[in-house]
Every structure is written in C-alpha cells, then in structure tokens.
N, C-alpha and C. Protein backbone atom coordinates (compact mmCIF):
# COMPACT_ATOMS: atom_id res chain seq x y z
N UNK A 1 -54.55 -8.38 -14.77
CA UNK A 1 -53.30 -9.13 -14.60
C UNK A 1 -52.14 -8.38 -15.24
N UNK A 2 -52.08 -7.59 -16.22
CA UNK A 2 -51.33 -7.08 -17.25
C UNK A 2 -50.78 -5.68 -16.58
N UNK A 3 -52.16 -5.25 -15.84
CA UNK A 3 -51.46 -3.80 -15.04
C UNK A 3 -50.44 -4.24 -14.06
N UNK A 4 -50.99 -5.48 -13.16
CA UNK A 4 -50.45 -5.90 -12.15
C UNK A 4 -49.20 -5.92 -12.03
N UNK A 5 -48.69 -6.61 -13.88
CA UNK A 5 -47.26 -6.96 -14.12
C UNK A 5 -46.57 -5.73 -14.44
N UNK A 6 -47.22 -4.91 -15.10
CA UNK A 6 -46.57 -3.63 -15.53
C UNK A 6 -46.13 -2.77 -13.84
N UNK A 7 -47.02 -3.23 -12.98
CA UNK A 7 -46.81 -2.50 -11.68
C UNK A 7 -45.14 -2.78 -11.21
N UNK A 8 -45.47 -4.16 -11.37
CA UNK A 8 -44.05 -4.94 -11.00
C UNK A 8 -43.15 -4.65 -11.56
N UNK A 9 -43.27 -4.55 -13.32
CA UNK A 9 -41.76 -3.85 -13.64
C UNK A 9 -41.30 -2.37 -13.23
N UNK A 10 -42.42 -1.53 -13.19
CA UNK A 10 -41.97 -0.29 -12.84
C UNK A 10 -41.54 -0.31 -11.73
N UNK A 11 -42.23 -0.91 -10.54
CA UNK A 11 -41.21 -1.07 -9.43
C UNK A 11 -39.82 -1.53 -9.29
N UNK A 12 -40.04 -2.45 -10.15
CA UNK A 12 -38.70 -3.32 -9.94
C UNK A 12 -37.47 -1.92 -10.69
N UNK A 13 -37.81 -1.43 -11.83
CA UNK A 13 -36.91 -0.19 -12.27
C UNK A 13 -36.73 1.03 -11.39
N UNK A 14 -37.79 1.67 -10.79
CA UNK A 14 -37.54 2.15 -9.91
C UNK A 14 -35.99 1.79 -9.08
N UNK A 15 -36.22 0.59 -8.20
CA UNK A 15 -35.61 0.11 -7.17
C UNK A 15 -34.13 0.01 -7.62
N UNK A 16 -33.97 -0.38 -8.95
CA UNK A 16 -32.90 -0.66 -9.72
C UNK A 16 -31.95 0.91 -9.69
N UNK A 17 -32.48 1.84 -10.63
CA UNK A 17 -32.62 3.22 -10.44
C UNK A 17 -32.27 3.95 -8.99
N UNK A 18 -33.04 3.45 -7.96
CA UNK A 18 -32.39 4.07 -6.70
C UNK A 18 -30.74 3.25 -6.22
N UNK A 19 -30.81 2.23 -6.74
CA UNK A 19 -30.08 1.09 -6.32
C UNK A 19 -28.48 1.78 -6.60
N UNK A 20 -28.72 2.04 -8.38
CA UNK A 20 -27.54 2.73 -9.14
C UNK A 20 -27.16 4.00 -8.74
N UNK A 21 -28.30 5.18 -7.93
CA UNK A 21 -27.69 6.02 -7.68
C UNK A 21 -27.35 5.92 -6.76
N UNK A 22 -27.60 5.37 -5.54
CA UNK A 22 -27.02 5.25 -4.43
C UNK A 22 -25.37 4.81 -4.47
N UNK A 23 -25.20 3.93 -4.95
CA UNK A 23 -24.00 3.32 -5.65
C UNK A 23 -22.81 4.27 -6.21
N UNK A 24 -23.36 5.20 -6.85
CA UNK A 24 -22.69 6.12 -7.54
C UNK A 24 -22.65 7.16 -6.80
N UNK A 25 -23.47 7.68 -5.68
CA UNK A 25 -22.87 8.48 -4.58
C UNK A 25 -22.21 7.73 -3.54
N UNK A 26 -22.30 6.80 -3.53
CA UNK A 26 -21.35 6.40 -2.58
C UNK A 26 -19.57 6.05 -2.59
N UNK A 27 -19.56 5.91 -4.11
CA UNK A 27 -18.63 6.23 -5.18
C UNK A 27 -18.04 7.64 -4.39
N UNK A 28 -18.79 8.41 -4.99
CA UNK A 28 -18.32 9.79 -5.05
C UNK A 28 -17.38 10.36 -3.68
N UNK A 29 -18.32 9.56 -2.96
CA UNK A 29 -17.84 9.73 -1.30
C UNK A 29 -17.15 8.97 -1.14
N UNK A 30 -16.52 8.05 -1.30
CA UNK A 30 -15.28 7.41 -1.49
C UNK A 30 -14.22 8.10 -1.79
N UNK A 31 -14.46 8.02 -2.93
CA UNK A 31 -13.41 9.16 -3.55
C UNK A 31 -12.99 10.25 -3.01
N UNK A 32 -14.05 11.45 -2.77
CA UNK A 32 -13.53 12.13 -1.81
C UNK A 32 -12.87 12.24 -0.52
N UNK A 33 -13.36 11.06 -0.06
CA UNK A 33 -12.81 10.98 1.43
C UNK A 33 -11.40 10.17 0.67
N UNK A 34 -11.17 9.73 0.08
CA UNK A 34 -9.37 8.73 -0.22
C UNK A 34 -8.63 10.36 -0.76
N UNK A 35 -9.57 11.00 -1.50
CA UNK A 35 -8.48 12.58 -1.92
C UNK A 35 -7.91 13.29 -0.59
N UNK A 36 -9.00 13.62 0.23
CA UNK A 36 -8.99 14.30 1.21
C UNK A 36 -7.65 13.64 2.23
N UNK A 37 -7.89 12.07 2.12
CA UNK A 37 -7.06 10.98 3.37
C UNK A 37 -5.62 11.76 2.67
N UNK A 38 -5.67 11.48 1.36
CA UNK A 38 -4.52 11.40 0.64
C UNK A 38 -3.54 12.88 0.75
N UNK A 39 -4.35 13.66 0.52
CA UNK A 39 -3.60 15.48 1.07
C UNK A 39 -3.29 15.62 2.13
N UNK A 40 -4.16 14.97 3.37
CA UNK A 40 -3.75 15.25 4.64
C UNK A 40 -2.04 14.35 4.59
N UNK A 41 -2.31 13.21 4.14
CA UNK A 41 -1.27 12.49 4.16
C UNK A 41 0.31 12.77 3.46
N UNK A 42 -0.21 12.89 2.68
CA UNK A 42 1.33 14.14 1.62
C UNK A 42 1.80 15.30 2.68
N UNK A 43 0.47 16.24 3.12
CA UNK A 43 0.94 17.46 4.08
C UNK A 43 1.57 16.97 5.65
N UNK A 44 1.29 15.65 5.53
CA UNK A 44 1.68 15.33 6.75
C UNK A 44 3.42 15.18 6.53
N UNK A 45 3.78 14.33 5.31
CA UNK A 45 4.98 13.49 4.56
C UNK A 45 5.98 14.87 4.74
N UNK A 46 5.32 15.75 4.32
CA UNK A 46 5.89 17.45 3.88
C UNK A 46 6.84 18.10 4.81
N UNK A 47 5.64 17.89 6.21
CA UNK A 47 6.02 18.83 7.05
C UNK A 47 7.37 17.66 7.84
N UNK A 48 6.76 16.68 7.85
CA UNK A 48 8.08 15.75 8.60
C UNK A 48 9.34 15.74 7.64
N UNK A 49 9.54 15.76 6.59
CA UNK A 49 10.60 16.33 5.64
C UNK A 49 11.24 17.52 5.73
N UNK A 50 10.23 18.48 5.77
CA UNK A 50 11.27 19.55 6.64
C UNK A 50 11.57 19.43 8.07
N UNK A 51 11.08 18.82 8.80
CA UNK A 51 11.73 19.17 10.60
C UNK A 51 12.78 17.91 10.15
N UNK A 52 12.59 16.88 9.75
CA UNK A 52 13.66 15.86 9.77
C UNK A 52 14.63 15.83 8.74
N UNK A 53 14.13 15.72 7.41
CA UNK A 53 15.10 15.33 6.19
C UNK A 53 14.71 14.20 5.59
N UNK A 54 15.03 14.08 4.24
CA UNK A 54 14.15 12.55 3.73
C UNK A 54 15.74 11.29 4.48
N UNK A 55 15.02 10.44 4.87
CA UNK A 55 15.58 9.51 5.08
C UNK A 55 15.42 8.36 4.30
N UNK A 56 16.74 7.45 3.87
CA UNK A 56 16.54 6.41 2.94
C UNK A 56 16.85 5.26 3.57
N UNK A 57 16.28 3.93 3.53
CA UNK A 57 16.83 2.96 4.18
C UNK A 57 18.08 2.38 2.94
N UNK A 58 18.78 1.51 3.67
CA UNK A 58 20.04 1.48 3.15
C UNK A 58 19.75 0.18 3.44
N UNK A 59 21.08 -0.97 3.02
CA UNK A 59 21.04 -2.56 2.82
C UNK A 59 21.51 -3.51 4.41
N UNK A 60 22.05 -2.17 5.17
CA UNK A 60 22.22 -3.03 6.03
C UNK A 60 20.99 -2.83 7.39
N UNK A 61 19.93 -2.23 6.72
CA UNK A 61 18.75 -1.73 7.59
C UNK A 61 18.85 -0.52 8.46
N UNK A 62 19.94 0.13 8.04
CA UNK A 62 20.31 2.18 8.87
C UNK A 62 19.47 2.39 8.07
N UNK A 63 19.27 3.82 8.55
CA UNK A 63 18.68 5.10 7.72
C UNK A 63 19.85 6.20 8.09
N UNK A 64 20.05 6.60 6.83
CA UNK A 64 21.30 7.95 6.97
C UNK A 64 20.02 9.34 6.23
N UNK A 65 20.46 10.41 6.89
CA UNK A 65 19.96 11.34 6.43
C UNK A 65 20.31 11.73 5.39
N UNK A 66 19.67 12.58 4.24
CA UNK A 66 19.96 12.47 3.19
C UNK A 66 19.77 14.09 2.81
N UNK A 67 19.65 14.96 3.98
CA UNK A 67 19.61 16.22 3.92
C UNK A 67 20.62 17.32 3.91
C-alpha cells in the first residue's frame, strides 16, 4: 500500500514538474513573439515617419504635419 502511495506522489510531481516547464516555455515564447511583434512594429512606425512626417492630432480633430 505504501509503495502504491509513494507511486502516486512521484507521479503526481512528475506531472507538476512537466506542468511548470511547459508553462515557462511557453512564457518564453510569448515573449519572444511580443519582442519580435514589437520591432517589426517600431520598424514599421520608422519607415512611415520618414515617407510621411510625424503627424499630431490637434483639438479640432486635423492632423498638421509636423515635419
């Protein structure tokens, strides 16, 4: 009966153990993919700043160029 239970906790840690790393790579890959979203997104901000100019909205809802 005593192995039986010991079976059960080691499993159960195991499972726990895969549980946490999975978790924590999936983390990781998160992260990377929001860095990655995030550079494309700046290089995107970049390049439309130079062909256009930063534009600011103003109070009566225009945008004047600001270049």
């Amino acid at each position: 009966m005593e192995k039986l239970e010991e079976k059960m906790e080691e499993k159960m840690e195991e499972k726990m153990e895969e549980r946490m790393e999975e978790k924590m790579e999936e983390k990781m890959e998160n992260k990377m993919e929001n860095k990655m979203e995030n550079k494309m997104e700046n290089k995107i901000e970049k390049e439309v700043e130079k062909k256009v100019g930063k534009y600011i909205t103003v109070n009566s809802g225009y945008y004047h160029n600001m270049a």
